[in-house]
PDB file of N, CA and C in Angstrom:
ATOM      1  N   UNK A   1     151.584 117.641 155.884  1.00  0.00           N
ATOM      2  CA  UNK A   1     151.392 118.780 156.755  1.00  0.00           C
ATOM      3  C   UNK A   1     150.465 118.373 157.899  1.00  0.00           C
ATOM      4  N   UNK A   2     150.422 118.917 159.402  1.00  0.00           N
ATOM      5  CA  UNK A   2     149.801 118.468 160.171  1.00  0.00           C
ATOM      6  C   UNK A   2     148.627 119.404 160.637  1.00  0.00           C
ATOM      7  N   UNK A   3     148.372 120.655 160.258  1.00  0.00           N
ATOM      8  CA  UNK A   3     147.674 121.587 159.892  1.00  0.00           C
ATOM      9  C   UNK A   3     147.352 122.300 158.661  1.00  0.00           C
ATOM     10  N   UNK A   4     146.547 122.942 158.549  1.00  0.00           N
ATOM     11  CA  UNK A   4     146.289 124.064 157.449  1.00  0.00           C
ATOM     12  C   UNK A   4     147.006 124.986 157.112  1.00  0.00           C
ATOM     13  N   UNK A   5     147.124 125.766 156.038  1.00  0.00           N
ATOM     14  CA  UNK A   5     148.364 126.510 155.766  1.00  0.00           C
ATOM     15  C   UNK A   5     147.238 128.137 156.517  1.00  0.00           C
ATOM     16  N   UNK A   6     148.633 128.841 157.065  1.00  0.00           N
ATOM     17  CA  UNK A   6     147.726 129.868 157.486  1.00  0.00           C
ATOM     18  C   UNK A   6     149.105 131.251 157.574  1.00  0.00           C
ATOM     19  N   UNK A   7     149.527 131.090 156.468  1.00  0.00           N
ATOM     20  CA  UNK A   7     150.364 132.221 156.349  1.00  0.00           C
ATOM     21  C   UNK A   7     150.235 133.597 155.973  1.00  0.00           C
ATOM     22  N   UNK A   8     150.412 134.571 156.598  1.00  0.00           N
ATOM     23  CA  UNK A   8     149.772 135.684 156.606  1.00  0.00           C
ATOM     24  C   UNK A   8     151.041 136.875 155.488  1.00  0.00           C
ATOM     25  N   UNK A   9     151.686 135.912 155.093  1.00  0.00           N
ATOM     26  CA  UNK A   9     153.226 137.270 154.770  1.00  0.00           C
ATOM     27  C   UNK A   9     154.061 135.984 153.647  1.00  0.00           C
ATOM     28  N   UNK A  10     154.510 136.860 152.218  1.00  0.00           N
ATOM     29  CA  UNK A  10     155.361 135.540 151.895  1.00  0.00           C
ATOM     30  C   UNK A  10     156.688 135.529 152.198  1.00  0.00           C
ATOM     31  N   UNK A  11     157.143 134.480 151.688  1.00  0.00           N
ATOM     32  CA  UNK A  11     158.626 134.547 152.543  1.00  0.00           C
ATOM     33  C   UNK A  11     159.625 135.539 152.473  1.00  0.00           C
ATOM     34  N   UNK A  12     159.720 136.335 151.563  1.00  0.00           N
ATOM     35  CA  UNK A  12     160.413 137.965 151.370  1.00  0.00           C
ATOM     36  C   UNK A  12     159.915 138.553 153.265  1.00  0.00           C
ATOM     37  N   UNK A  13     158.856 138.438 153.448  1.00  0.00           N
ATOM     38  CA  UNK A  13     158.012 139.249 154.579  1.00  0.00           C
ATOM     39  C   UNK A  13     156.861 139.973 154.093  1.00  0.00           C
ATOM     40  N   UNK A  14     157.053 140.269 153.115  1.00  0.00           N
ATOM     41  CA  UNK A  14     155.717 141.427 152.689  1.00  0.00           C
ATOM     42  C   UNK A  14     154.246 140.302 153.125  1.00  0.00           C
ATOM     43  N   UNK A  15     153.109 141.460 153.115  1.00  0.00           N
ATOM     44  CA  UNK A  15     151.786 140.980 153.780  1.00  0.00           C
ATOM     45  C   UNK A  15     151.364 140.449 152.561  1.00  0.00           C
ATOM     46  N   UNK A  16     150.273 139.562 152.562  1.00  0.00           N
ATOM     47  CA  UNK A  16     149.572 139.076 151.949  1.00  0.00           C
ATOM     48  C   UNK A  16     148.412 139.917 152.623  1.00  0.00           C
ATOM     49  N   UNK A  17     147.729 140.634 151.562  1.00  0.00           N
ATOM     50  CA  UNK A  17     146.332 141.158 152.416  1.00  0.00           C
ATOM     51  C   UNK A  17     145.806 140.183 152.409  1.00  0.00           C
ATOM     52  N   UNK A  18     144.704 140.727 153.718  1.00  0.00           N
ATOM     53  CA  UNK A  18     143.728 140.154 154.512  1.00  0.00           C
ATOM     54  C   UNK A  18     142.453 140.578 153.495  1.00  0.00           C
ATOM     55  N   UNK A  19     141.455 140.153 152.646  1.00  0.00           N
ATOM     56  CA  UNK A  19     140.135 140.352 152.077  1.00  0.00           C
ATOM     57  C   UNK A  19     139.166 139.719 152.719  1.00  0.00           C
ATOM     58  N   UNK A  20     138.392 140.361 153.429  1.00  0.00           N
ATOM     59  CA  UNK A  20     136.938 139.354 153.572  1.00  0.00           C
ATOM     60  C   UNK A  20     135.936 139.753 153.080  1.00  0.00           C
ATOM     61  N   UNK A  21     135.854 140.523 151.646  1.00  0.00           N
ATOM     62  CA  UNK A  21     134.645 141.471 151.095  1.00  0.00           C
ATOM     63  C   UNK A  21     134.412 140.343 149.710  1.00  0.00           C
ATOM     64  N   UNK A  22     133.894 139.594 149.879  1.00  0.00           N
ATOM     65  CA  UNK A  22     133.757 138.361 148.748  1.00  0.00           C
ATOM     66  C   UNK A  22     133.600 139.160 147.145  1.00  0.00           C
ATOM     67  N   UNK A  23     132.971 140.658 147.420  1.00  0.00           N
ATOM     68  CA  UNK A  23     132.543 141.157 145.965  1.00  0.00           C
ATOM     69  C   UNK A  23     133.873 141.958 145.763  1.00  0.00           C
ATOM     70  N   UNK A  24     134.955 142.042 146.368  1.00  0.00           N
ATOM     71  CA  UNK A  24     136.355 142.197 145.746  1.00  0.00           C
ATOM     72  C   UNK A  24     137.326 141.130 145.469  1.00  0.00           C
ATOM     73  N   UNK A  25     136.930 139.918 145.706  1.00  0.00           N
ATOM     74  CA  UNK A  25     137.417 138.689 144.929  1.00  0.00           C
ATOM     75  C   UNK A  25     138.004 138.401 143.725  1.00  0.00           C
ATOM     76  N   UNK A  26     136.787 139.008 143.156  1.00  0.00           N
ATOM     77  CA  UNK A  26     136.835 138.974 141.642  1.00  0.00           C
ATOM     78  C   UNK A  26     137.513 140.203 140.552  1.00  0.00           C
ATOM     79  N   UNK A  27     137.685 141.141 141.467  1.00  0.00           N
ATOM     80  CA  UNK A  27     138.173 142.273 141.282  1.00  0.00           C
ATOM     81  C   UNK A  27     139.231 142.393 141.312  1.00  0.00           C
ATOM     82  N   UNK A  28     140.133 141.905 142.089  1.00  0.00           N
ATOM     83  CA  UNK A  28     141.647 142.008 142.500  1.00  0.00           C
ATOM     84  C   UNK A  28     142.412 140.847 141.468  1.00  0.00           C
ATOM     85  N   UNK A  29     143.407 141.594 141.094  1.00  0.00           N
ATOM     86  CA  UNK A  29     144.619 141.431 140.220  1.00  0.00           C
ATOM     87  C   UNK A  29     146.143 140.927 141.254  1.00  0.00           C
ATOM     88  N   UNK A  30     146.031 141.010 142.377  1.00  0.00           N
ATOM     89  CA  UNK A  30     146.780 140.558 143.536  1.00  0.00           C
ATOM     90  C   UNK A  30     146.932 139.598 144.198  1.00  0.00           C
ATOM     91  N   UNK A  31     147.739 139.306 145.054  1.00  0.00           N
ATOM     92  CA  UNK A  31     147.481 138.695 146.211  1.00  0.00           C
ATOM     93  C   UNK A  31     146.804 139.205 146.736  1.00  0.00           C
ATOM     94  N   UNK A  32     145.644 137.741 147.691  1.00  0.00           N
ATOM     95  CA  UNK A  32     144.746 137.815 148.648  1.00  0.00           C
ATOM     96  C   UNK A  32     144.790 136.629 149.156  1.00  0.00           C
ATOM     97  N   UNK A  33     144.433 136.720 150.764  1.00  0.00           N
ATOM     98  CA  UNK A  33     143.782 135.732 151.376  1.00  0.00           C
ATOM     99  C   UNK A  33     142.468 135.822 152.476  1.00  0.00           C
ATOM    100  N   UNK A  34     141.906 134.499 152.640  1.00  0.00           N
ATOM    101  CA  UNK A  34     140.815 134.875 153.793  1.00  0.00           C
ATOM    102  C   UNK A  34     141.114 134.153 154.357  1.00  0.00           C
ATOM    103  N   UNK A  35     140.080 134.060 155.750  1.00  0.00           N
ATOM    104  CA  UNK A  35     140.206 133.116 156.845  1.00  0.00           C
ATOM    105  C   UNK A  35     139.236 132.265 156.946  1.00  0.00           C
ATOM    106  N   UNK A  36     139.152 131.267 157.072  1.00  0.00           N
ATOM    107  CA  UNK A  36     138.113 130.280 157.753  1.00  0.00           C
ATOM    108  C   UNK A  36     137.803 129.628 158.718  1.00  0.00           C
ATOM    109  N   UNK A  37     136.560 130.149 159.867  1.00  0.00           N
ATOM    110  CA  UNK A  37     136.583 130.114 160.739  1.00  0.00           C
ATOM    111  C   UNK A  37     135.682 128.507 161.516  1.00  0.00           C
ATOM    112  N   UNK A  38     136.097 127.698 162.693  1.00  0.00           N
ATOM    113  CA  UNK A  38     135.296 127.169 162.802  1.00  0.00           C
ATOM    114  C   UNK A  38     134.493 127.343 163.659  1.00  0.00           C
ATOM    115  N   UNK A  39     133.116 126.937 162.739  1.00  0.00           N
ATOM    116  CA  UNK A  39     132.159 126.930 164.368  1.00  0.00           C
ATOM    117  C   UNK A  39     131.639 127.025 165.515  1.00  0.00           C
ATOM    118  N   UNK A  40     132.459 126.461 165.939  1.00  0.00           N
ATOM    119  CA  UNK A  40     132.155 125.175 167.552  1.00  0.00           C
ATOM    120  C   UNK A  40     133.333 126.349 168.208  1.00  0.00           C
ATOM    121  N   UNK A  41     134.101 126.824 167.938  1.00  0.00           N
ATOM    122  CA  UNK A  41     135.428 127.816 168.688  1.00  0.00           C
ATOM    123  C   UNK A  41     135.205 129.222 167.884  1.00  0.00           C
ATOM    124  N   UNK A  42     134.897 129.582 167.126  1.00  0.00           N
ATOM    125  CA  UNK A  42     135.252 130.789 166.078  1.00  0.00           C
ATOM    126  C   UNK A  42     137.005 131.230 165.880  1.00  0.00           C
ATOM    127  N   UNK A  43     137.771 129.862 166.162  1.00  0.00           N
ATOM    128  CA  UNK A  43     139.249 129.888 165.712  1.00  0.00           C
ATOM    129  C   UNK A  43     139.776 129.958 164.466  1.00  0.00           C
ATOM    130  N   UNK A  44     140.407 130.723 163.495  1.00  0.00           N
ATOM    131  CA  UNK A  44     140.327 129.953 162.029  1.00  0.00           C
ATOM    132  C   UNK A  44     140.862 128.720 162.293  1.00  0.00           C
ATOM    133  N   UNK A  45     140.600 127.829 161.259  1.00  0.00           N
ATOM    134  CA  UNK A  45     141.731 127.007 161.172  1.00  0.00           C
ATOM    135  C   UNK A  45     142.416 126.954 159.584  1.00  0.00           C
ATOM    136  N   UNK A  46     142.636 127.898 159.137  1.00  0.00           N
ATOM    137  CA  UNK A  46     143.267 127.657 157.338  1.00  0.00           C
ATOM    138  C   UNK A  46     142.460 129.292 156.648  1.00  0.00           C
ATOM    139  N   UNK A  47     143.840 129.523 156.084  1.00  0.00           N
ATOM    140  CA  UNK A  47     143.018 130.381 155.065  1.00  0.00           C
ATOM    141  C   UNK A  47     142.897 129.929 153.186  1.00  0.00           C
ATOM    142  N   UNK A  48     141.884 130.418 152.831  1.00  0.00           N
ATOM    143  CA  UNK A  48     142.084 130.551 151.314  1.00  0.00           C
ATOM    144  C   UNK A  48     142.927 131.807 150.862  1.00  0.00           C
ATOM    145  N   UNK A  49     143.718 131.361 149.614  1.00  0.00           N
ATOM    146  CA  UNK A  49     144.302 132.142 149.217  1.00  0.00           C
ATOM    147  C   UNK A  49     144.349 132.203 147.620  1.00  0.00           C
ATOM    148  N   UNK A  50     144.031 133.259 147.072  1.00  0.00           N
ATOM    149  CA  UNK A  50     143.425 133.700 145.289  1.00  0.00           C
ATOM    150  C   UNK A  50     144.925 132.798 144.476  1.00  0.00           C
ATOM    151  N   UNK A  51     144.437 133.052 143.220  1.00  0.00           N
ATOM    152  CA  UNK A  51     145.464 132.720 142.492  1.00  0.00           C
ATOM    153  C   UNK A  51     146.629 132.980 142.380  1.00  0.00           C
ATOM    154  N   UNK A  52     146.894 134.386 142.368  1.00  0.00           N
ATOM    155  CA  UNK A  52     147.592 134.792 142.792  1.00  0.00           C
ATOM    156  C   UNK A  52     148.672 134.931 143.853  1.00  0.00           C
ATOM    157  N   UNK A  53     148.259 135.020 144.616  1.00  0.00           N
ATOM    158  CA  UNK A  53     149.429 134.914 146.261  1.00  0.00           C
ATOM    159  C   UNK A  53     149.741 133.410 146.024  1.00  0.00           C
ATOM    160  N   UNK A  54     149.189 132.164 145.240  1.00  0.00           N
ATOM    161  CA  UNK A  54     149.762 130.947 145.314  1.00  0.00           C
ATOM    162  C   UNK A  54     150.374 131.156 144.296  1.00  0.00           C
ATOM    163  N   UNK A  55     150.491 131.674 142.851  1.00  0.00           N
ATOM    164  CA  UNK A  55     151.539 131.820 142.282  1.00  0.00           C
ATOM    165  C   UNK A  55     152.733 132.632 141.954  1.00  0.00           C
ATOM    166  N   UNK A  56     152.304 133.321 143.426  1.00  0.00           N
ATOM    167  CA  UNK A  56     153.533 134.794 143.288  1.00  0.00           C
ATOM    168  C   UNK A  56     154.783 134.111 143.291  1.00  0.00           C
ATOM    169  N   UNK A  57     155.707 134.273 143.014  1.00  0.00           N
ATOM    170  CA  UNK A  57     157.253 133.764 142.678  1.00  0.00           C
ATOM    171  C   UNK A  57     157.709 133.877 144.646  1.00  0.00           C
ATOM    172  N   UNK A  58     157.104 135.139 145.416  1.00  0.00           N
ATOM    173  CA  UNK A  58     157.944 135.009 146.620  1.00  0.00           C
ATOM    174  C   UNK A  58     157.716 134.138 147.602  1.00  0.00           C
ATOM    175  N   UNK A  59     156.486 132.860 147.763  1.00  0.00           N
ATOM    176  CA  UNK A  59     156.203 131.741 148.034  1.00  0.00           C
ATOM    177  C   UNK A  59     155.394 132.077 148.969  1.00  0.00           C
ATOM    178  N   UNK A  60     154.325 131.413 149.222  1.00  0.00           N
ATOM    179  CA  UNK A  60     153.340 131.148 150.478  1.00  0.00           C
ATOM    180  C   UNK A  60     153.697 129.742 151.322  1.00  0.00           C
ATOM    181  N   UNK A  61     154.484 128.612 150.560  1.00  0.00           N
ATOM    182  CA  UNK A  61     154.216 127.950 150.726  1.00  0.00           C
ATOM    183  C   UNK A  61     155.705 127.351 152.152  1.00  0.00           C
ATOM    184  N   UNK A  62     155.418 126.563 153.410  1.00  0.00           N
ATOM    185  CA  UNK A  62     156.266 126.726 154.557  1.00  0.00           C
ATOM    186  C   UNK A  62     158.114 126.086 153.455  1.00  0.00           C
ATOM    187  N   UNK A  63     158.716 126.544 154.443  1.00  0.00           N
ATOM    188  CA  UNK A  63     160.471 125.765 154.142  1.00  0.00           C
ATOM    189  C   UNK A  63     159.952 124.296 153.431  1.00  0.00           C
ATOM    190  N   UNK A  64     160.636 124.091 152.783  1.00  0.00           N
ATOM    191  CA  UNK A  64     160.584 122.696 152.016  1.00  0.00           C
ATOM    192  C   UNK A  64     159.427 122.020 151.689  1.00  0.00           C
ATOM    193  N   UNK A  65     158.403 122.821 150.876  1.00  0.00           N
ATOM    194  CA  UNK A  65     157.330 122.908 150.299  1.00  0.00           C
ATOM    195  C   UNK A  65     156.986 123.696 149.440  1.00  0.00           C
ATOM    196  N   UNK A  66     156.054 123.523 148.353  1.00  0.00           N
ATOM    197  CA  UNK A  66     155.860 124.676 147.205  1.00  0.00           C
ATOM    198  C   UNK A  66     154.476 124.323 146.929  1.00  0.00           C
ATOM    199  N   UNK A  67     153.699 125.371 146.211  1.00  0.00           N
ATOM    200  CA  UNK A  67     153.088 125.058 145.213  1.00  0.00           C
ATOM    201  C   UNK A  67     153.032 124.622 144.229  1.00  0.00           C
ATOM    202  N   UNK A  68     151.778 123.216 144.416  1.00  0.00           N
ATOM    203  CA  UNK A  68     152.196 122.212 142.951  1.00  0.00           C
ATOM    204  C   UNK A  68     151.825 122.593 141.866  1.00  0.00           C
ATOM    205  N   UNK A  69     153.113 122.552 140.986  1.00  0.00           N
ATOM    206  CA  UNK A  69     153.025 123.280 139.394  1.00  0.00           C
ATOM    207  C   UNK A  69     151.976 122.047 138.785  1.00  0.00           C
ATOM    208  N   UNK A  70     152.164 122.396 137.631  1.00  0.00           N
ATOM    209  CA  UNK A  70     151.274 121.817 136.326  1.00  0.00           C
ATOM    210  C   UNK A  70     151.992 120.396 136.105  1.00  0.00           C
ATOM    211  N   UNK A  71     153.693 120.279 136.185  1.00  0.00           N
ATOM    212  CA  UNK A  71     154.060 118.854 135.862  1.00  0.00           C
ATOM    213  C   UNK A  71     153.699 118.015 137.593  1.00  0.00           C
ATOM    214  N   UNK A  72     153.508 118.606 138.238  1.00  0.00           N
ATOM    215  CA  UNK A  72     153.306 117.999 140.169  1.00  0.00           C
ATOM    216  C   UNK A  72     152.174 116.976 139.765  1.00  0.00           C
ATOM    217  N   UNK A  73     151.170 117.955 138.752  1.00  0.00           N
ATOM    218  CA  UNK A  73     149.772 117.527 138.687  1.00  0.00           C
ATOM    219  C   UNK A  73     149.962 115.891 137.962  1.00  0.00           C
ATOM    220  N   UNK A  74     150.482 116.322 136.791  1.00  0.00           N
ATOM    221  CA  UNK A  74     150.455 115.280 135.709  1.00  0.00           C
ATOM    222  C   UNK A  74     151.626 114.172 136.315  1.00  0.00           C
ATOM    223  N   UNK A  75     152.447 114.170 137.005  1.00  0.00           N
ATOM    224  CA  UNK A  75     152.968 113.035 137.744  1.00  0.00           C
ATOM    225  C   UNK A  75     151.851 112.428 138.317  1.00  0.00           C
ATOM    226  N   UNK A  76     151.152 113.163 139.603  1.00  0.00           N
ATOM    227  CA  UNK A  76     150.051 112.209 139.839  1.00  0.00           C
ATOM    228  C   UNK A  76     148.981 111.594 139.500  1.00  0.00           C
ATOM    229  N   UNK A  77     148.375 112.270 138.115  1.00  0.00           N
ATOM    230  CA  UNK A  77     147.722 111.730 137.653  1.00  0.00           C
ATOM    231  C   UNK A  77     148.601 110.882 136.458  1.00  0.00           C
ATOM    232  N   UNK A  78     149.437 110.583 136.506  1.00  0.00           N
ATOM    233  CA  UNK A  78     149.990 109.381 136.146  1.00  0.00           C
ATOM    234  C   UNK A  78     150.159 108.446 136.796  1.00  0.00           C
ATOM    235  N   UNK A  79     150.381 108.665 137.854  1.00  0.00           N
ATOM    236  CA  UNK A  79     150.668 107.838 139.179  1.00  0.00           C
ATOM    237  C   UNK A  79     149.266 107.151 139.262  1.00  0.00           C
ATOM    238  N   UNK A  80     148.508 107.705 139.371  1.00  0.00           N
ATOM    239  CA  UNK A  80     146.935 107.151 139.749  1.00  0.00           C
ATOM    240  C   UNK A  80     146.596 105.909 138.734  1.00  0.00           C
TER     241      UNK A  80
END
């Protein structure tokens, strides 16, 4: 990838809310994401996104890319 992932909607279209209240983090049973902003511009460049919205079935992740499952993992740490 040549940037950060910064998808605001999964691929169905529906929103991924926007959270920036850190003490509902822990609270939510949903999808969420935040933004992270830099510095030097106050541009984001990438958001975080909860457990959730990365394992929702309707994908965050761009065309011909996914989130790496559990066997993604253990290939590479075989690989290593």
């Amino acid at each position: 990838m040549a940037e950060n992932l910064r998808v605001s909607h999964y691929h169905n279209g529906d929103i991924i809310p926007y959270v920036t209240n850190r003490a509902e983090w822990s609270e939510l049973v949903t999808g969420a994401c935040d933004g992270r902003k830099r510095q030097e511009d106050n541009r984001i460049f990438g958001y975080f996104y909860n457990f959730y919205a990365a394992a929702d079935k309707r994908n965050i992740a761009p065309e011909g890319w996914h989130v790496p499952t559990d066997d993604d993992w253990k290939e590479l740490i075989e690989y290593l």
